[in-house]
N, C-alpha and C. Protein backbone atom coordinates (compact mmCIF):
# COMPACT_ATOMS: atom_id res chain seq x y z
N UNK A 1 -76.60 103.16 129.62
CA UNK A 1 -75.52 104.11 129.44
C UNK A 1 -75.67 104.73 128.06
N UNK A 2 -75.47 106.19 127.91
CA UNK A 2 -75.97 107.04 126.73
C UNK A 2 -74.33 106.59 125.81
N UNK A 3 -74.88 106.85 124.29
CA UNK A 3 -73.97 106.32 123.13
C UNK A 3 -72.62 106.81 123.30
N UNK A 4 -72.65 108.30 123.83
CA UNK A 4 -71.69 109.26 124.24
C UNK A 4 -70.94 108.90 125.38
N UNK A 5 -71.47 108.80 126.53
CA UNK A 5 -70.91 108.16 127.35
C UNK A 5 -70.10 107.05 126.86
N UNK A 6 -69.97 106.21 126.38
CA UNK A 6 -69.26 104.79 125.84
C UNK A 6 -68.10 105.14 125.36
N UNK A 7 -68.63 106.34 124.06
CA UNK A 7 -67.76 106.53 123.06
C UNK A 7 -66.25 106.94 124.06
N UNK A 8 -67.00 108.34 124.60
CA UNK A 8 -65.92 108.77 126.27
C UNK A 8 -65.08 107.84 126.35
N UNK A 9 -65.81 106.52 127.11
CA UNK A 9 -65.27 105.26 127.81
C UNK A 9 -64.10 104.40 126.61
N UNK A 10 -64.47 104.33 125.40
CA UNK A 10 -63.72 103.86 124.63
C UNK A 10 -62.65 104.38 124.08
N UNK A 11 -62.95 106.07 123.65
CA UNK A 11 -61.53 106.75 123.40
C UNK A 11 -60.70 106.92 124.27
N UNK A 12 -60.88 107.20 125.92
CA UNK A 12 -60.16 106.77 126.94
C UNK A 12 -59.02 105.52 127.52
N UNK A 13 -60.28 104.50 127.29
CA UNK A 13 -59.19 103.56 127.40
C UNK A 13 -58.61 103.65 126.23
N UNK A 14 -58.54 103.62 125.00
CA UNK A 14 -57.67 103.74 123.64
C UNK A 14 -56.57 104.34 124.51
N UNK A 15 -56.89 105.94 124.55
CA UNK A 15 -55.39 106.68 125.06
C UNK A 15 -54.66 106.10 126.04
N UNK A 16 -55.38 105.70 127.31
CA UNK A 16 -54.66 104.97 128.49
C UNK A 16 -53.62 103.77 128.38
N UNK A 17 -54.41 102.96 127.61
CA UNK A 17 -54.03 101.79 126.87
C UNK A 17 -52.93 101.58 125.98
N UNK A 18 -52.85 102.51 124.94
CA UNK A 18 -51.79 102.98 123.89
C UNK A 18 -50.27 103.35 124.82
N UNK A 19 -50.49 104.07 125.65
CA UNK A 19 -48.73 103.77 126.51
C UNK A 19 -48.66 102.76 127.44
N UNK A 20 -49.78 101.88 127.29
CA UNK A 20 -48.80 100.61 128.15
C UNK A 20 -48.88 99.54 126.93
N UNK A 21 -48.96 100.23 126.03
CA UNK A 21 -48.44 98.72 125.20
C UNK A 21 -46.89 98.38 124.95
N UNK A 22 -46.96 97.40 125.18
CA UNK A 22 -45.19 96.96 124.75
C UNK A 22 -44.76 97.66 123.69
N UNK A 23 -43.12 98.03 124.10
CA UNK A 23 -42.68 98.58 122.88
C UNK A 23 -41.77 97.34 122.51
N UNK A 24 -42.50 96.89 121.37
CA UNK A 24 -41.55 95.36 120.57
C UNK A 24 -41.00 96.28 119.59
N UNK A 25 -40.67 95.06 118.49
CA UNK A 25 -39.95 95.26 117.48
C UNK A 25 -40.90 95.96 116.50
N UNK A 26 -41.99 96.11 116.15
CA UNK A 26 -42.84 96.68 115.30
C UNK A 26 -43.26 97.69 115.20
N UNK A 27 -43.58 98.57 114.06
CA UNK A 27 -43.29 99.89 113.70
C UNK A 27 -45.02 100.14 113.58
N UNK A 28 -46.11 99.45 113.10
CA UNK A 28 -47.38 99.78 113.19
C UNK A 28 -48.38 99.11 113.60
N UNK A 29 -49.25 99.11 114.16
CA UNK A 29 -50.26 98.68 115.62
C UNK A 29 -51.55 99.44 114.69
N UNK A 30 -52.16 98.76 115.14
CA UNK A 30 -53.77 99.82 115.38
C UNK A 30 -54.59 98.75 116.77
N UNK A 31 -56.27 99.65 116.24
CA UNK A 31 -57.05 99.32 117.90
C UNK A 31 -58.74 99.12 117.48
N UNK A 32 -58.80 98.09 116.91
CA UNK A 32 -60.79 98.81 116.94
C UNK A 32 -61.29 98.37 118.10
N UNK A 33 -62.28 99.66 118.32
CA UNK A 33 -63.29 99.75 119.58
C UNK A 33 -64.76 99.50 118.68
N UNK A 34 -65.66 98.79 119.15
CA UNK A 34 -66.60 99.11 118.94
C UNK A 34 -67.37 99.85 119.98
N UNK A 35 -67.86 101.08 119.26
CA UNK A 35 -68.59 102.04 120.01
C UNK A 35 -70.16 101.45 120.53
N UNK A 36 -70.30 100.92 119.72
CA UNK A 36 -71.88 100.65 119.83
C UNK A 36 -71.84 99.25 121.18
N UNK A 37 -71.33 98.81 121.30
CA UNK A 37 -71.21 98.10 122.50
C UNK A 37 -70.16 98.35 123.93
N UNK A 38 -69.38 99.27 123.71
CA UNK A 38 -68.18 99.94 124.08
C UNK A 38 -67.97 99.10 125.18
N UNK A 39 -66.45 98.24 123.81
CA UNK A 39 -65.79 96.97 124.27
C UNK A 39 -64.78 96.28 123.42
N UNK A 40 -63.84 96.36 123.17
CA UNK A 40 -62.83 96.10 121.90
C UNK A 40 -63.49 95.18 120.96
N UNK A 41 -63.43 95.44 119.71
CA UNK A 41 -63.97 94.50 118.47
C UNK A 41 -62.84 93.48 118.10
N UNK A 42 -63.10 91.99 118.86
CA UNK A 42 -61.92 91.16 118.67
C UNK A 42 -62.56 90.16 117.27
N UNK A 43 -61.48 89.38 116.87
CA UNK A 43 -62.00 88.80 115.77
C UNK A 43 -61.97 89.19 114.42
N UNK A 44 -61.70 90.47 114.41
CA UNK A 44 -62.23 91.42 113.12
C UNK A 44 -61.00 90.71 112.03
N UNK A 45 -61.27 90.34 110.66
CA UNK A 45 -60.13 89.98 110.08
C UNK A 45 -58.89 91.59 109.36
N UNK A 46 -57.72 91.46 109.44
CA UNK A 46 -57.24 92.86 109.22
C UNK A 46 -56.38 92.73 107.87
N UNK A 47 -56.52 93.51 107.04
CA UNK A 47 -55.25 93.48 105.56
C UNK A 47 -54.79 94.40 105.36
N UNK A 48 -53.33 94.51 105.25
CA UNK A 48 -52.30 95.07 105.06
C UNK A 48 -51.59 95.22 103.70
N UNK A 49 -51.76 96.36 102.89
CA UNK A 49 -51.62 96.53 102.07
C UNK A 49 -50.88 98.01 101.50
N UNK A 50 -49.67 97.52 100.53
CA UNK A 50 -48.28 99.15 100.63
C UNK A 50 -48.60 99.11 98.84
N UNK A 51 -48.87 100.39 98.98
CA UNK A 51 -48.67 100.92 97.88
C UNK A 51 -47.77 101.00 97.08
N UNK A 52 -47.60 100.35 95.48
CA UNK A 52 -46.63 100.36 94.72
C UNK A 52 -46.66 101.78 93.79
N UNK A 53 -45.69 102.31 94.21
CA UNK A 53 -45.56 103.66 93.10
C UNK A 53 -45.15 103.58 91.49
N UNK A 54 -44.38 102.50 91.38
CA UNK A 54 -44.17 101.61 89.72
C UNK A 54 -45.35 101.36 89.21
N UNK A 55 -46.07 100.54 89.54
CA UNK A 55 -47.38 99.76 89.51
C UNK A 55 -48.62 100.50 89.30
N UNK A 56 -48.80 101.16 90.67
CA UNK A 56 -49.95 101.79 90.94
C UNK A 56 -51.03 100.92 91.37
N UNK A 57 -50.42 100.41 91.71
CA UNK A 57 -51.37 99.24 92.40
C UNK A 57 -50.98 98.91 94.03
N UNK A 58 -51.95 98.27 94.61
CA UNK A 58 -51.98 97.51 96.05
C UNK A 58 -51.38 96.57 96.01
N UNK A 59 -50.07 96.64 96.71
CA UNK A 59 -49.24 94.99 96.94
C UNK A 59 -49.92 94.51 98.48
N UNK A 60 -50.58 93.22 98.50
CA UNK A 60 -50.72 92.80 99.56
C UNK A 60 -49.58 92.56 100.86
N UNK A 61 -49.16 92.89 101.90
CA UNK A 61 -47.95 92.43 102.81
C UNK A 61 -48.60 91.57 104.02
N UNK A 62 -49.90 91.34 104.35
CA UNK A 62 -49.89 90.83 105.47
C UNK A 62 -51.71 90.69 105.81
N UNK A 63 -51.91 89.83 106.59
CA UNK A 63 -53.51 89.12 107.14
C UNK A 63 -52.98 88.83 108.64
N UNK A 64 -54.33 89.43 109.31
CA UNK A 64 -53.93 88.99 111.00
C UNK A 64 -55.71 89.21 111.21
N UNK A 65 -56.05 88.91 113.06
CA UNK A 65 -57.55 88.86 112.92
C UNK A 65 -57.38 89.93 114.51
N UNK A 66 -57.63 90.85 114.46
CA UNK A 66 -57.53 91.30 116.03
C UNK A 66 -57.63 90.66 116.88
N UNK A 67 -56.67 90.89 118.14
CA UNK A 67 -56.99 89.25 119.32
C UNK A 67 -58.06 90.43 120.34
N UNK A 68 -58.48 89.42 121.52
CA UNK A 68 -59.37 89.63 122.40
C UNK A 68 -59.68 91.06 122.94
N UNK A 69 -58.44 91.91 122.99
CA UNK A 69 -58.97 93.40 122.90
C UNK A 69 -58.79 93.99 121.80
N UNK A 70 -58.88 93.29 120.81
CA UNK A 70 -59.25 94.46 119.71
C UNK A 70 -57.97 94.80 118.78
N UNK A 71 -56.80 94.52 119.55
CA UNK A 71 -55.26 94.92 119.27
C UNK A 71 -54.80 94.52 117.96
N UNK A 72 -54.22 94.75 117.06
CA UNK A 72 -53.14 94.22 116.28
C UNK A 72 -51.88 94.80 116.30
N UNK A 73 -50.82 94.06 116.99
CA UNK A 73 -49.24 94.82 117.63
C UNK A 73 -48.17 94.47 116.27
N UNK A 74 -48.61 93.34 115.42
CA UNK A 74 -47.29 92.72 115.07
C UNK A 74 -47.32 93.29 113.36
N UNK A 75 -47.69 94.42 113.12
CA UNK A 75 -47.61 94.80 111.70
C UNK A 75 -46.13 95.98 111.28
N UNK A 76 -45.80 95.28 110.43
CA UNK A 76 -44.20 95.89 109.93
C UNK A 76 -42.93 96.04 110.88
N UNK A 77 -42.20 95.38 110.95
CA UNK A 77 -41.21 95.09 111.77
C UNK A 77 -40.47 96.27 111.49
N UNK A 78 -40.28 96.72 112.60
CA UNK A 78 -39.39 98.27 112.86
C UNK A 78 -37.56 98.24 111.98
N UNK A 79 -37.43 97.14 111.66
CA UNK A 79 -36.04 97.21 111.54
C UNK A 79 -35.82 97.45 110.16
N UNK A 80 -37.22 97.54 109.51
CA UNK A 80 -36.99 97.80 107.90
C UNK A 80 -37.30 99.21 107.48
N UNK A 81 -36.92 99.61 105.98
CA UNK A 81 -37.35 101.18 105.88
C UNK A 81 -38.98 100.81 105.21
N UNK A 82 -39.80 101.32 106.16
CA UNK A 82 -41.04 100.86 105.89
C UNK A 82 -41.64 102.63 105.66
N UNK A 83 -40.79 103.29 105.23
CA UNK A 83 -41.77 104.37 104.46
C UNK A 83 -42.63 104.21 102.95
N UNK A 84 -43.59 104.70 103.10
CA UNK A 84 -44.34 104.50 101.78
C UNK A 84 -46.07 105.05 102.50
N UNK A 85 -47.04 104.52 101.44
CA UNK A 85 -48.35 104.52 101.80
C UNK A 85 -48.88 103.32 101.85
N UNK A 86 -49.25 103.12 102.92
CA UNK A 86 -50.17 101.95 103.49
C UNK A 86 -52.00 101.73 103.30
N UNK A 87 -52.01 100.58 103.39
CA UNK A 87 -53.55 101.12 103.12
C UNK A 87 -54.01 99.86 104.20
N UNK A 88 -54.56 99.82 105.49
CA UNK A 88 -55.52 99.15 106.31
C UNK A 88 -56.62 98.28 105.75
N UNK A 89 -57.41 97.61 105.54
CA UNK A 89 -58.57 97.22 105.15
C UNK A 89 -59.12 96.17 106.37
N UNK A 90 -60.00 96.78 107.52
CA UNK A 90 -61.07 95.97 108.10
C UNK A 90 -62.05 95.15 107.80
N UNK A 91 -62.13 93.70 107.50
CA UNK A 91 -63.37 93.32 107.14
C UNK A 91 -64.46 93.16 108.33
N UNK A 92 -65.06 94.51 108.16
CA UNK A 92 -66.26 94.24 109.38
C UNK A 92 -67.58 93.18 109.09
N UNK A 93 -67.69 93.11 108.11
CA UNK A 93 -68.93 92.34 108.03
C UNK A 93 -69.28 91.11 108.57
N UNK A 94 -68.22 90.40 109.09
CA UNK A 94 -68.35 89.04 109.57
C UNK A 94 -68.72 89.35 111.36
N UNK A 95 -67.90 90.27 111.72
CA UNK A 95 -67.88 90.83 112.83
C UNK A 95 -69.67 91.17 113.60
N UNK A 96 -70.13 92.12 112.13
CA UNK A 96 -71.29 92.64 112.42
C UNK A 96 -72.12 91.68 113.06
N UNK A 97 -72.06 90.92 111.89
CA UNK A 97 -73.02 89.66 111.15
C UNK A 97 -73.41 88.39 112.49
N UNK A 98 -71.63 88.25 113.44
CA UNK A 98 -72.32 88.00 114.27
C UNK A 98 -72.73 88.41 115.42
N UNK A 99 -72.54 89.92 115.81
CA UNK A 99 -73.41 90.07 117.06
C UNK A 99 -74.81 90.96 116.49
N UNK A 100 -75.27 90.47 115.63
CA UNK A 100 -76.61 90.80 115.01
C UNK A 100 -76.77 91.59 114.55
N UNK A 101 -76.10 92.57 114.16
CA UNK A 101 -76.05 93.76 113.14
C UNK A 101 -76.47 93.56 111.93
N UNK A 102 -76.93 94.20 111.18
CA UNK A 102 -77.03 94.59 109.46
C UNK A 102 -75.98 95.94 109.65
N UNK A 103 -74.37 95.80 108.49
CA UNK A 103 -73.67 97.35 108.77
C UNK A 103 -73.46 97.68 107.74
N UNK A 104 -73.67 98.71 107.12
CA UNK A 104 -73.88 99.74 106.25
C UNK A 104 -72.34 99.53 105.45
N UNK A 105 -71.05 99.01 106.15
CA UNK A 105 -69.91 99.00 105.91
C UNK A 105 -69.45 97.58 105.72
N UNK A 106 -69.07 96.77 104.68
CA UNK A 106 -68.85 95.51 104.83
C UNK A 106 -67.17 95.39 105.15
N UNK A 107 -66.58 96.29 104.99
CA UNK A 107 -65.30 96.79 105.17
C UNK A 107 -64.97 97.89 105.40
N UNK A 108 -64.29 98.27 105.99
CA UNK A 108 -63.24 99.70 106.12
C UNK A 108 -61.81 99.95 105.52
N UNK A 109 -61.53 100.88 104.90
CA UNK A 109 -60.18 101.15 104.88
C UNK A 109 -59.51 101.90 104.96
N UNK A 110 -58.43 101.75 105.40
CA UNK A 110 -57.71 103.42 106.03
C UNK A 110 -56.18 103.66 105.45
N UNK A 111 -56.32 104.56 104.30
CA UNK A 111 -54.80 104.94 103.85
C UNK A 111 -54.53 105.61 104.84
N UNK A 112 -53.24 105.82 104.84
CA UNK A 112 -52.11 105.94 105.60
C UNK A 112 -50.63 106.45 105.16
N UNK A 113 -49.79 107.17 105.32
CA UNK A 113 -48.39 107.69 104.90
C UNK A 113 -47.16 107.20 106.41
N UNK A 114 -46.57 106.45 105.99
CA UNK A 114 -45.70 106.12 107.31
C UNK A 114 -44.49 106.98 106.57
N UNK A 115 -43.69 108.50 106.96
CA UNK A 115 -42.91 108.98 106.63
C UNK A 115 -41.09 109.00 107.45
N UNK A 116 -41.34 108.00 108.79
CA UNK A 116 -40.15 107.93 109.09
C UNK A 116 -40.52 106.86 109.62
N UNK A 117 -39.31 106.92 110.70
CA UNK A 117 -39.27 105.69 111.95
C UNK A 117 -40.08 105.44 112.89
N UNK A 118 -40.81 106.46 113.58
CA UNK A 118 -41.44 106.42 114.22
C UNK A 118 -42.50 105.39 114.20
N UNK A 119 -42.80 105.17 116.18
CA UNK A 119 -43.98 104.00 115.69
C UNK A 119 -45.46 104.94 115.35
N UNK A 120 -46.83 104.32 114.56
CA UNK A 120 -47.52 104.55 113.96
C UNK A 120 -48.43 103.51 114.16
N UNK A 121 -49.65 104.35 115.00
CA UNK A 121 -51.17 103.55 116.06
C UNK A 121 -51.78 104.23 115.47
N UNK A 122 -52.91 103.24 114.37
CA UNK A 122 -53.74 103.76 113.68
C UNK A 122 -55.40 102.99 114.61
N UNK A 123 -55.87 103.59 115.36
CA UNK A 123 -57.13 103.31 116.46
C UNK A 123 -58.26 103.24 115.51
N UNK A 124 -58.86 102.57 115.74
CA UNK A 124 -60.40 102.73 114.94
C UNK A 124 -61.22 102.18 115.58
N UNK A 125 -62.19 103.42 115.53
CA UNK A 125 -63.73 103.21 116.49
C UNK A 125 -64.65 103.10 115.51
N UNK A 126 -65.30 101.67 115.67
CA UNK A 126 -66.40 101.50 114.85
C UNK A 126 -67.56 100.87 115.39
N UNK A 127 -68.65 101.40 114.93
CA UNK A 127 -70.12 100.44 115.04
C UNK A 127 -70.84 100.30 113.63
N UNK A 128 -71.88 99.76 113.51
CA UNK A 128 -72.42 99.32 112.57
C UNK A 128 -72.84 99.94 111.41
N UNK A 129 -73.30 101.65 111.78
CA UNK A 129 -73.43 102.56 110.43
C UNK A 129 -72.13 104.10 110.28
N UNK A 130 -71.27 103.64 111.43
CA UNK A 130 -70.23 104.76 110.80
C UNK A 130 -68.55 104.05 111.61
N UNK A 131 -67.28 104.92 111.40
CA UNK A 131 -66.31 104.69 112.29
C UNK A 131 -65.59 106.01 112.00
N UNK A 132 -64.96 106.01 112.86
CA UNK A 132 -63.56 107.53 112.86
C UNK A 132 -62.38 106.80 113.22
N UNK A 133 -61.10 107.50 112.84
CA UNK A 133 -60.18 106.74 113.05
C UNK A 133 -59.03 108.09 113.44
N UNK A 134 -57.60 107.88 114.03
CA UNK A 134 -57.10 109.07 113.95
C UNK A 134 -55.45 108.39 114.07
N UNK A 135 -54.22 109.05 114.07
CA UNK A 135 -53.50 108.60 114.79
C UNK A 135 -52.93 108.57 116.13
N UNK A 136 -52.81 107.67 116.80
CA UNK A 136 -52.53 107.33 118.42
C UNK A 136 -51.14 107.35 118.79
N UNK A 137 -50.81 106.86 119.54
CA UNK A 137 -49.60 107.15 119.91
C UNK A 137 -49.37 105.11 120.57
């Protein structure tokens, strides 16, 4: 199956997928796909990190590891005012490392602006020498 084809197959299910997820109590989710095998990247370790505007620095809020499809549902509980800038950080390298990769990326990270209530699905498609990311629904 051509690289393209997959990718197809993976941003697809992303979209399909993204409205049947439960709507819980939590205000931000994301999704990695790995493209290069096109098949959710479970395992991946994930960090959660809000920007201090006093500071100017990264306050850490949270560590989770994506479960079996790839998912992380339980980041920032909807009931708080969780506006600010966020910042994602994927550690792919362990990920790579074991389904035999060498990846150009030992991590990813993805700022972010959460400006209201709304929920906020940050998807990320990655393989071993690049990823794109966008917001989902």
């Amino acid at each position: 199956m051509g690289k393209l084809k997959l990718l197809m197959i993976c941003v697809l299910t992303a979209l399909s997928s993204a409205g049947a997820r439960s709507q819980d109590s939590y205000q931000l989710s994301s999704h990695l796909l790995d493209i290069s095998l096109g098949k959710p990247a479970s395992g991946v370790v994930v960090h959660l990190f809000r920007y201090n505007e006093t500071s100017h620095e990264w306050d850490y809020v949270y560590q989770t590891r994506s479960d079996d499809n790839g998912r992380i549902e339980d980041l920032l509980p909807s009931g708080n005012d969780n506006r600010a800038t966020y910042k994602l950080r994927f550690d792919t390298s362990e990920y790579f490392t074991a389904h035999g990769e060498n990846s150009l990326y030992p991590f990813i990270e993805v700022v972010f602006v959460i400006t209201d209530r709304s929920s906020y699905h940050i998807p990320v498609l990655i393989s071993a020498n690049g990823y794109s990311t966008y917001r989902g629904n």
